[in-house]
PDB file of N, CA and C in Angstrom:
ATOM      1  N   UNK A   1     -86.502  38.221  47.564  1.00  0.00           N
ATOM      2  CA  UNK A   1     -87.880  37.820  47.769  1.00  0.00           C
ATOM      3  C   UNK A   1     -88.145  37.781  49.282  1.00  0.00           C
ATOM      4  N   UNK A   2     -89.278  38.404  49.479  1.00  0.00           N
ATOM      5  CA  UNK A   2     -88.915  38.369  51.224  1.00  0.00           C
ATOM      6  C   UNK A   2     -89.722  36.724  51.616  1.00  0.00           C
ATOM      7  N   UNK A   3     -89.487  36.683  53.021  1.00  0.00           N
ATOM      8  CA  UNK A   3     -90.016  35.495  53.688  1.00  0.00           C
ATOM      9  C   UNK A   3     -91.204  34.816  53.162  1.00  0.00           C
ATOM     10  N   UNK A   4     -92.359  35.813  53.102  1.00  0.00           N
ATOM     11  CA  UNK A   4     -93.851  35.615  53.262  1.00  0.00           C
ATOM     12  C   UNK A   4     -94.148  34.381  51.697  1.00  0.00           C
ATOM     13  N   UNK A   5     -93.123  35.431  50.671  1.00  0.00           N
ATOM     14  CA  UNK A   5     -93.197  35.087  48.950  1.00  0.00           C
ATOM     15  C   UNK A   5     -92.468  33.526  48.875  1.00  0.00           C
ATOM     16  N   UNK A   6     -91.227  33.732  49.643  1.00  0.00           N
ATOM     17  CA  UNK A   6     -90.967  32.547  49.891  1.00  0.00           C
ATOM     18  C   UNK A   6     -91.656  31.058  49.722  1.00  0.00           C
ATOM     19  N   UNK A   7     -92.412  31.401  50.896  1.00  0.00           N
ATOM     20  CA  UNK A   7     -93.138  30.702  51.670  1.00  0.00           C
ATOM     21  C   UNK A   7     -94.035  30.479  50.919  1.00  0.00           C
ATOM     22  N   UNK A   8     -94.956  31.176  50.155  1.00  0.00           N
ATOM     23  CA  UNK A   8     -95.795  30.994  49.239  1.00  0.00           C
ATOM     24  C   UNK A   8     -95.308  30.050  47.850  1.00  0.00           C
ATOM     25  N   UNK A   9     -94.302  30.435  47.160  1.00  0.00           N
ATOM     26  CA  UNK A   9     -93.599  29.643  46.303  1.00  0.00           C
ATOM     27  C   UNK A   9     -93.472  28.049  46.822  1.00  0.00           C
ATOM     28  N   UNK A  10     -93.129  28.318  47.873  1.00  0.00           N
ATOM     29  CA  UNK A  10     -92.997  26.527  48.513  1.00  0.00           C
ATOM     30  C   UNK A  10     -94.100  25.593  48.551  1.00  0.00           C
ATOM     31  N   UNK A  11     -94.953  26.308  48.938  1.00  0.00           N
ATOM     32  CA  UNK A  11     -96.088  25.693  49.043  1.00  0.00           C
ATOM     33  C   UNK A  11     -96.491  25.032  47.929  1.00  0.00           C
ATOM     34  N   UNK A  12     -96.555  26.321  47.321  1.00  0.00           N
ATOM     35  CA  UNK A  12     -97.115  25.551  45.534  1.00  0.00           C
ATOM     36  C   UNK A  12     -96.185  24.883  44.684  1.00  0.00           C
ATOM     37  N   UNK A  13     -95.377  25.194  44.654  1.00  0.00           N
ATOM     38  CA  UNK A  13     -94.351  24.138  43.964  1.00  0.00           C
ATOM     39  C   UNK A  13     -93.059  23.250  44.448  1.00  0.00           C
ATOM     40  N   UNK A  14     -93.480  23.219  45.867  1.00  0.00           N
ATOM     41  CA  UNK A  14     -92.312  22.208  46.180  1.00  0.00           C
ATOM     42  C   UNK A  14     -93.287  21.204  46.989  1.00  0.00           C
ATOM     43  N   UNK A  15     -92.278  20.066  47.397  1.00  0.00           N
ATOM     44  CA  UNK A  15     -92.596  18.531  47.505  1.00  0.00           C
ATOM     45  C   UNK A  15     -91.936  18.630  49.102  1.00  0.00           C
ATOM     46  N   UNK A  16     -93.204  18.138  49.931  1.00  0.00           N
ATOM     47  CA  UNK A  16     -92.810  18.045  51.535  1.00  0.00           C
ATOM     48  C   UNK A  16     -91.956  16.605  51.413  1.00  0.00           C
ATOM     49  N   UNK A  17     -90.492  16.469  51.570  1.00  0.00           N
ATOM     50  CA  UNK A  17     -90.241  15.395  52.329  1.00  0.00           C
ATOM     51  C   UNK A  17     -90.706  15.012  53.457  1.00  0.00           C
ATOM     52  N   UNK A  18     -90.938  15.618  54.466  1.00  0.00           N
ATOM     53  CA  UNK A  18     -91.374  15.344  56.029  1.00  0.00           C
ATOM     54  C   UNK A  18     -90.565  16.170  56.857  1.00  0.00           C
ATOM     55  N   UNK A  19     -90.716  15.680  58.008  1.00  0.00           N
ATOM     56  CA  UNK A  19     -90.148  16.776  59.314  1.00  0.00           C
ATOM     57  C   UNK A  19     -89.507  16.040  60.197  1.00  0.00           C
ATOM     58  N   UNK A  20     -88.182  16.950  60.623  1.00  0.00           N
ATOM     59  CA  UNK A  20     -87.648  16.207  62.013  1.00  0.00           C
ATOM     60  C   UNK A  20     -88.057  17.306  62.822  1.00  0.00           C
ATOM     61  N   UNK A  21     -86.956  16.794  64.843  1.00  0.00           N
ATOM     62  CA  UNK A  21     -87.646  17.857  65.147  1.00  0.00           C
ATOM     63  C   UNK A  21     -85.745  18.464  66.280  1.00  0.00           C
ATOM     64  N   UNK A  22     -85.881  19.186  66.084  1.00  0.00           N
ATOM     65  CA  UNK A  22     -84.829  20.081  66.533  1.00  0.00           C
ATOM     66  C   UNK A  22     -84.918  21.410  67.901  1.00  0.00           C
ATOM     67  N   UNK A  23     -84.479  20.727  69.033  1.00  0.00           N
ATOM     68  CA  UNK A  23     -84.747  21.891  70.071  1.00  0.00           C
ATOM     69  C   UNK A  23     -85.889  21.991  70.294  1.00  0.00           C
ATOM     70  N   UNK A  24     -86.648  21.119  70.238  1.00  0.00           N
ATOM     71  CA  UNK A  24     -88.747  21.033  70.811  1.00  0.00           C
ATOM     72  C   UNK A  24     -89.095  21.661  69.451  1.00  0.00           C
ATOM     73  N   UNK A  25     -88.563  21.816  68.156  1.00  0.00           N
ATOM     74  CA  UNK A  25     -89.265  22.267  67.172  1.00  0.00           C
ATOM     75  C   UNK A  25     -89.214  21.323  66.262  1.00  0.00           C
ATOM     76  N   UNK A  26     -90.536  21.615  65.237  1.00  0.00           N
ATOM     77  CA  UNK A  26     -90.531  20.588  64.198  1.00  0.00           C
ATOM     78  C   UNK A  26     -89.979  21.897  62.955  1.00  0.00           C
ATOM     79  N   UNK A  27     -89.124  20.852  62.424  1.00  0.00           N
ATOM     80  CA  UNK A  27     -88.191  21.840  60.998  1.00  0.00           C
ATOM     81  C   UNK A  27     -89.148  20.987  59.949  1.00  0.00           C
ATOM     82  N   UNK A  28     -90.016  21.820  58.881  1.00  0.00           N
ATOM     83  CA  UNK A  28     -90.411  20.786  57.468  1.00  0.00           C
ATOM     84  C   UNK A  28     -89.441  20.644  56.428  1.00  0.00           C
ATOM     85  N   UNK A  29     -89.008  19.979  55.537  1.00  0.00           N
ATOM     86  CA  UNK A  29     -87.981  19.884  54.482  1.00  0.00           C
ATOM     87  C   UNK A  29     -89.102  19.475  53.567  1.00  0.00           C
ATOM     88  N   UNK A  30     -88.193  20.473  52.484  1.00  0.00           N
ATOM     89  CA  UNK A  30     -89.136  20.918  51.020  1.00  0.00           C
ATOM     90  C   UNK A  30     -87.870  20.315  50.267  1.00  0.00           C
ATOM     91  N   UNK A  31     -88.658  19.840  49.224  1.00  0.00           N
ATOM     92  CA  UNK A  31     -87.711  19.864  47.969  1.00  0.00           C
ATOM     93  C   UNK A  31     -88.108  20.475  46.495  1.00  0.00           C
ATOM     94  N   UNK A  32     -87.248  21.594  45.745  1.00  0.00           N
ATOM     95  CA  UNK A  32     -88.143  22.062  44.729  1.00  0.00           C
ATOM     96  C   UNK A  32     -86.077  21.675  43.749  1.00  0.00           C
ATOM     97  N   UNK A  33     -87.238  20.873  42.621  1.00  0.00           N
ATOM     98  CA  UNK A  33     -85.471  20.204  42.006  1.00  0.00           C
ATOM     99  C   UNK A  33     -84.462  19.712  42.922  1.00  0.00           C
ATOM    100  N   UNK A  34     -83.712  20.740  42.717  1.00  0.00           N
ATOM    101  CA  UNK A  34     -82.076  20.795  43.327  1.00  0.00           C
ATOM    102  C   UNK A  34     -81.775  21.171  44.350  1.00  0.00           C
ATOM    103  N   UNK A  35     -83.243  21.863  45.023  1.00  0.00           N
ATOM    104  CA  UNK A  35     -83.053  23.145  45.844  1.00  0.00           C
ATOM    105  C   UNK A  35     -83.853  22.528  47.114  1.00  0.00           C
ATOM    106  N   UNK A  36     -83.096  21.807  48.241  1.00  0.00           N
ATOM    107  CA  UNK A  36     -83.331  21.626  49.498  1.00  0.00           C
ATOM    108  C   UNK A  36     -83.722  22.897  50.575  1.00  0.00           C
ATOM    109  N   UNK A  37     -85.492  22.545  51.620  1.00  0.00           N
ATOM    110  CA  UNK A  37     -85.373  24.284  51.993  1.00  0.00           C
ATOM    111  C   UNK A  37     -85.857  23.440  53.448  1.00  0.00           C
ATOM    112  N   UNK A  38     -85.088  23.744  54.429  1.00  0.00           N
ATOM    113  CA  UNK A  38     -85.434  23.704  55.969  1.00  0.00           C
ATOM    114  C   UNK A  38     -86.764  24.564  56.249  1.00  0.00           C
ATOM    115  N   UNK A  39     -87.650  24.756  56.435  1.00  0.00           N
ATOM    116  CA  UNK A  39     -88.531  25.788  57.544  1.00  0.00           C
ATOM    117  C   UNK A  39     -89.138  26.090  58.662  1.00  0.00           C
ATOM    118  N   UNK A  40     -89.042  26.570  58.914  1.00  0.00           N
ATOM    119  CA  UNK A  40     -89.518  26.252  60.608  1.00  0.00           C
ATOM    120  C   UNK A  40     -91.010  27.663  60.902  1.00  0.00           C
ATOM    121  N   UNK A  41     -92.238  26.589  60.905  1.00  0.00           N
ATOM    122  CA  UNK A  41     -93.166  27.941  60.932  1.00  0.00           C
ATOM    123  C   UNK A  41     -93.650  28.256  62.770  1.00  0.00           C
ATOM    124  N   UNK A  42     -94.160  29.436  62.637  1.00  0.00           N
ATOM    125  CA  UNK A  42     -94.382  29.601  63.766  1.00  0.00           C
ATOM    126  C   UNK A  42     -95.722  28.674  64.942  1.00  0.00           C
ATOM    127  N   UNK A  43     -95.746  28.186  65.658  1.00  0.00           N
ATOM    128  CA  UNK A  43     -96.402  27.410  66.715  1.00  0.00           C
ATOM    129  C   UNK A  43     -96.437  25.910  65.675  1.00  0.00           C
ATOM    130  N   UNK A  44     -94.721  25.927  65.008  1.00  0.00           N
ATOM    131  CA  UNK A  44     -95.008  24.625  64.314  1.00  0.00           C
ATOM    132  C   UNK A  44     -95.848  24.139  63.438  1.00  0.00           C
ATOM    133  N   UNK A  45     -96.862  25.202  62.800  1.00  0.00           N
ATOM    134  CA  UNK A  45     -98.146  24.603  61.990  1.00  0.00           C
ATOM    135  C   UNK A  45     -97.809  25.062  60.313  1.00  0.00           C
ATOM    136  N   UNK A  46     -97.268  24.628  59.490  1.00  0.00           N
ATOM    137  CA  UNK A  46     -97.039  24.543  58.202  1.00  0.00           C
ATOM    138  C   UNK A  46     -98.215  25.642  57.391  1.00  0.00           C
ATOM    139  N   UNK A  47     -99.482  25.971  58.426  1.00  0.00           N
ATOM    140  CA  UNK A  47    -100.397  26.627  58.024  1.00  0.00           C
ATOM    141  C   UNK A  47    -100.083  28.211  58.107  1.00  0.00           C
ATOM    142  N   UNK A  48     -99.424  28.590  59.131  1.00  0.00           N
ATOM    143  CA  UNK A  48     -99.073  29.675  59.765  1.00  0.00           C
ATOM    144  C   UNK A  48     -97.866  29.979  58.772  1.00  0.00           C
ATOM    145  N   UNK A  49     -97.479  31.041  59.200  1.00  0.00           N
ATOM    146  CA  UNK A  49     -96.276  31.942  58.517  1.00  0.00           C
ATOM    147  C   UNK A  49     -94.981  31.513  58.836  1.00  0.00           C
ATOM    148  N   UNK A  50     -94.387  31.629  58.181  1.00  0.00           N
ATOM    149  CA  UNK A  50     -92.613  31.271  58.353  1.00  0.00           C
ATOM    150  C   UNK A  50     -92.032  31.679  59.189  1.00  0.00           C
ATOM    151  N   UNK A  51     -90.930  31.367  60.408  1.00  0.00           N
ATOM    152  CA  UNK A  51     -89.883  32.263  61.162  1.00  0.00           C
ATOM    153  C   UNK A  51     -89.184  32.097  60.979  1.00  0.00           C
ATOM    154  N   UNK A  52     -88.447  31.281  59.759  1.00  0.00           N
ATOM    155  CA  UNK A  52     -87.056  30.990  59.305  1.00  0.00           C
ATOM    156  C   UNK A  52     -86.440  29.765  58.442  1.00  0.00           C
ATOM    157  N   UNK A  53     -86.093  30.118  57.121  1.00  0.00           N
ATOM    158  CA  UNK A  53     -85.503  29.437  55.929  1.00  0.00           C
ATOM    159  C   UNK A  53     -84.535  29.241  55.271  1.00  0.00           C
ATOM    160  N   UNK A  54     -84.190  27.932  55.668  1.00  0.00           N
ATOM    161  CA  UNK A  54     -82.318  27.331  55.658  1.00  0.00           C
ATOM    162  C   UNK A  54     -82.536  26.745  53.908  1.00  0.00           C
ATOM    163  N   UNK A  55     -81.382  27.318  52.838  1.00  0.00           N
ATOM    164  CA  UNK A  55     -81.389  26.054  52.198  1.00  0.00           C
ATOM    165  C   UNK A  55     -80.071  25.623  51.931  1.00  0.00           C
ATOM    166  N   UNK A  56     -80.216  24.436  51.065  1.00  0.00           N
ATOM    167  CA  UNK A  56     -79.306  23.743  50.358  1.00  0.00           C
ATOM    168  C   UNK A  56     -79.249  23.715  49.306  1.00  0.00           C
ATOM    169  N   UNK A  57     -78.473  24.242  48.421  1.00  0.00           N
ATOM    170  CA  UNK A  57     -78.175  22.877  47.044  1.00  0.00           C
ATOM    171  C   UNK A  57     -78.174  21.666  47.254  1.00  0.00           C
ATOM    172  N   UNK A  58     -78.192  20.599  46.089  1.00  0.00           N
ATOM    173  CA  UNK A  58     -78.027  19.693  46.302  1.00  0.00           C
ATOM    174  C   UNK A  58     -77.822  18.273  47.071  1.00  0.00           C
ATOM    175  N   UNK A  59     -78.230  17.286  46.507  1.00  0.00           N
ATOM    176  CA  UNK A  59     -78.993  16.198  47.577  1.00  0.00           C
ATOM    177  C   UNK A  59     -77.890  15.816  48.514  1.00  0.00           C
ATOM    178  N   UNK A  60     -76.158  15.891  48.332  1.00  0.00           N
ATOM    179  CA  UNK A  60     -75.031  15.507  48.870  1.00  0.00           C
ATOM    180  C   UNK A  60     -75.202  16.349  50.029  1.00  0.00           C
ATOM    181  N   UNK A  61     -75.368  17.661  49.569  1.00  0.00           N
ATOM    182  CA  UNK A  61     -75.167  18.880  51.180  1.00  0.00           C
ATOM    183  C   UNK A  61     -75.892  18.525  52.209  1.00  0.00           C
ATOM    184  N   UNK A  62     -77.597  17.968  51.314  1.00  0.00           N
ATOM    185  CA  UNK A  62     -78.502  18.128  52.328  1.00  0.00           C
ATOM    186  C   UNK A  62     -78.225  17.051  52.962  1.00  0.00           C
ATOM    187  N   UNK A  63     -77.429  15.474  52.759  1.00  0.00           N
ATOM    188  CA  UNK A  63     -76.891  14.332  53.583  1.00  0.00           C
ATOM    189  C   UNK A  63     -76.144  14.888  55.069  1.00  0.00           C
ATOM    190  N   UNK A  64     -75.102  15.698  53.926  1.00  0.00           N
ATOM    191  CA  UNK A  64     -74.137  16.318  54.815  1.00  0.00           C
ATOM    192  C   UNK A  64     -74.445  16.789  56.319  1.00  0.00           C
ATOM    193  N   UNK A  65     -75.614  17.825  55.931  1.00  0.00           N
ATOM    194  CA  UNK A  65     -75.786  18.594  56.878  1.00  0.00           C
ATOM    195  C   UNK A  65     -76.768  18.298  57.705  1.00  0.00           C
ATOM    196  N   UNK A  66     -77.698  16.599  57.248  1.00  0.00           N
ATOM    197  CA  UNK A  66     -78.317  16.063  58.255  1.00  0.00           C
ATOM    198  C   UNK A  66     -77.615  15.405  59.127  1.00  0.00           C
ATOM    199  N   UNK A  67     -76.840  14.794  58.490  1.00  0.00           N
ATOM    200  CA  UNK A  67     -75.531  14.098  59.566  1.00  0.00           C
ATOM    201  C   UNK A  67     -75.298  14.667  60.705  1.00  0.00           C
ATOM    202  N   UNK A  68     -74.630  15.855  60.123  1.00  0.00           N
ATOM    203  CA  UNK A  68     -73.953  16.871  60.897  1.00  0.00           C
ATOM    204  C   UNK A  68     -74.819  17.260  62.069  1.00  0.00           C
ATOM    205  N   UNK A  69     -76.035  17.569  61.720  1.00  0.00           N
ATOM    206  CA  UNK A  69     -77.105  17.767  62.606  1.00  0.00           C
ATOM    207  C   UNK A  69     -77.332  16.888  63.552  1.00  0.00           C
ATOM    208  N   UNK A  70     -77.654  15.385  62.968  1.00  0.00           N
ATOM    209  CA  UNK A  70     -77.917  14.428  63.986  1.00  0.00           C
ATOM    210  C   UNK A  70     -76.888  13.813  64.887  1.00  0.00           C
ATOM    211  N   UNK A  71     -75.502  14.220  64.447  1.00  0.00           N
ATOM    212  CA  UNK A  71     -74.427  13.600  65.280  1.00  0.00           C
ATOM    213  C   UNK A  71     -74.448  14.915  66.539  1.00  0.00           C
ATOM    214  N   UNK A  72     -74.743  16.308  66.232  1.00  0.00           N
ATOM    215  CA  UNK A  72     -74.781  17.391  67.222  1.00  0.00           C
ATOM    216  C   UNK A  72     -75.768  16.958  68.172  1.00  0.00           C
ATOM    217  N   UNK A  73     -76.825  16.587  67.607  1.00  0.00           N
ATOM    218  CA  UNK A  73     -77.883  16.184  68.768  1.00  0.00           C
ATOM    219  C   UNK A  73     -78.000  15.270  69.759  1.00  0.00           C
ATOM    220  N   UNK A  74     -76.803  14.423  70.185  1.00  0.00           N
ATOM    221  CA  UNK A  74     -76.442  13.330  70.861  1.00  0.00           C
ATOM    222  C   UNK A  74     -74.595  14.239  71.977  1.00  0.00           C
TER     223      UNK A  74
END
């Protein structure tokens, strides 16, 4: 599925947890079920198009790999 379809799918059927922000960027986190999705759109506006989509399985990874994240950022 390319990016754009992605992106479209998310919208409509997944659930914004909220946003951190990483390197002067804001990342949004989606949740659709099981399926944790990082995105990062371009000039930051959730309105605009995608430049890149991380996911996860499950709610343990996505702990994991916030951790992991926030202990890198210090």
């Amino acid at each position: 599925m390319s990016l754009k379809k992605q992106t479209d799918y998310l919208r409509k059927r997944g659930i914004l947890l909220g946003t951190r922000m990483k390197e002067g960027r804001k990342i949004h986190i989606y949740m659709l079920t099981n399926l944790f999705v990082e995105v990062t759109f371009a000039n930051d506006n959730p309105d605009d198009s995608a430049e890149n989509i991380y996911t996860l399985t499950g709610l343990k990874n996505l702990n994991e790999y916030l951790e992991k994240e926030f202990r890198a950022s210090f």
